[in-house]
Protein backbone atom coordinates (compact mmCIF):
# COMPACT_ATOMS: atom_id res chain seq x y z
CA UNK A 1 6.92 -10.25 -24.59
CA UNK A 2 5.32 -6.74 -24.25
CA UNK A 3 5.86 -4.97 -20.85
CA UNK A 4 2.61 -3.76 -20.77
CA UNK A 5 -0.57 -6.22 -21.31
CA UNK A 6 -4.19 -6.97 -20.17
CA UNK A 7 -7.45 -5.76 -20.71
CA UNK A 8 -8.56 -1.52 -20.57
CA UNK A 9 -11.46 0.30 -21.15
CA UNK A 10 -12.60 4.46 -20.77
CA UNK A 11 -14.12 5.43 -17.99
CA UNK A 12 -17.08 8.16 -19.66
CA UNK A 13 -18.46 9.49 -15.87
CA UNK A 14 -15.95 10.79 -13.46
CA UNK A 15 -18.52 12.65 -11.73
CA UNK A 16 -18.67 9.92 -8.68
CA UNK A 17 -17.29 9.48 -5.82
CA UNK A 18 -14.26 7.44 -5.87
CA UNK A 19 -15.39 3.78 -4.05
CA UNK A 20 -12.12 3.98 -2.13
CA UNK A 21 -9.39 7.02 -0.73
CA UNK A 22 -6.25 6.76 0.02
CA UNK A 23 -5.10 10.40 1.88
CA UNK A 24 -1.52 11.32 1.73
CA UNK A 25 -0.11 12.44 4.89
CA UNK A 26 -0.51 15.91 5.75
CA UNK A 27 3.19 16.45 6.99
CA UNK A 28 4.86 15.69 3.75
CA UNK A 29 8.29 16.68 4.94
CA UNK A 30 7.82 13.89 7.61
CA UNK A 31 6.70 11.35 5.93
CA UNK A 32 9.60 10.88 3.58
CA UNK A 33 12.16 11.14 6.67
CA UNK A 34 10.22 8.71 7.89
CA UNK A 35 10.39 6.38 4.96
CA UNK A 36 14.31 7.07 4.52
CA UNK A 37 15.41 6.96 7.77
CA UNK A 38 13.20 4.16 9.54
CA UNK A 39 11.35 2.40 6.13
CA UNK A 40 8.27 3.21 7.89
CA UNK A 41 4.80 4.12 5.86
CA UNK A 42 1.27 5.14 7.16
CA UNK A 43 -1.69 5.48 4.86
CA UNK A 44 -5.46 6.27 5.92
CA UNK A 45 -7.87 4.46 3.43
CA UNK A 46 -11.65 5.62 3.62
CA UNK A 47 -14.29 5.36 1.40
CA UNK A 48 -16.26 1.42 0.90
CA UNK A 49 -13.61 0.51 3.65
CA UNK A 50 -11.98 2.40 6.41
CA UNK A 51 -9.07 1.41 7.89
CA UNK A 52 -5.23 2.82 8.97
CA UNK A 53 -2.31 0.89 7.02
CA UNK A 54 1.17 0.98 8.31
CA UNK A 55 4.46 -0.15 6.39
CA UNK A 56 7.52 -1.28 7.37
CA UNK A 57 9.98 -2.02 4.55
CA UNK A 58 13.78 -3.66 5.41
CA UNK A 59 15.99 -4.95 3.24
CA UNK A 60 18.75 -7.16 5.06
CA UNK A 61 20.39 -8.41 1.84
CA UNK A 62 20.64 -7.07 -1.63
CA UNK A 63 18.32 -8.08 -3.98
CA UNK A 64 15.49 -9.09 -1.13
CA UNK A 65 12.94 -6.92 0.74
CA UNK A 66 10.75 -7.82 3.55
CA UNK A 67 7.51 -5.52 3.56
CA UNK A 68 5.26 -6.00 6.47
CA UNK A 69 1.67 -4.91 6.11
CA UNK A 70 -0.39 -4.34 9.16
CA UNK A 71 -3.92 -3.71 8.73
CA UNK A 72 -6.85 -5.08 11.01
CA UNK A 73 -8.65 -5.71 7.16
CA UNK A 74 -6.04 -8.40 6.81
CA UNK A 75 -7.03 -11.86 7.83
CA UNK A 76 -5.13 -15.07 9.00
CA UNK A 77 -4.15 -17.09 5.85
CA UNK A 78 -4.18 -20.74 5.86
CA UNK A 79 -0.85 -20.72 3.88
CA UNK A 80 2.77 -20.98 5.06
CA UNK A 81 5.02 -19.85 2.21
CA UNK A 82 8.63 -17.90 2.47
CA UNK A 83 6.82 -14.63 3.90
CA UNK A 84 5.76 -16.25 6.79
């Protein structure tokens, strides 16, 4: 198959304000220890929505990562499935 697919088009005015931001922390330096060291990201999203993400990334065995997304954006899902 082709690795990339799907639908594009061009984008004429990019004059506007974006409808969402995500800002990159301001201590970079920090950030990445953070990420190596304890698998922990933090992202502030403004814009249509505002909100505070955090991260956590683990991976326990090879081949299989748990990423756990907190954000007060994300509701309860009526679903049970291998992530839960």
């Amino acid at each position: 198959g082709k690795l990339v697919s799907g639908l594009y088009t061009k984008v004429d005015n990019l004059d506007k304000k974006a409808s969402v931001t995500i800002k990159s922390p301001k201590d970079k330096v920090s950030a990445v220890k953070k990420i190596v060291t304890a698998g922990h990201l933090e992202f502030d999203v403004s814009g249509l929505i505002k909100t505070h993400l955090d991260v956590d990334i683990a991976a326990d065995e090879p081949g299989t990562a748990t990423i756990v997304v907190k954000s007060p954006l994300i509701p309860p899902l009526p679903f049970k499935n291998e992530a839960s």
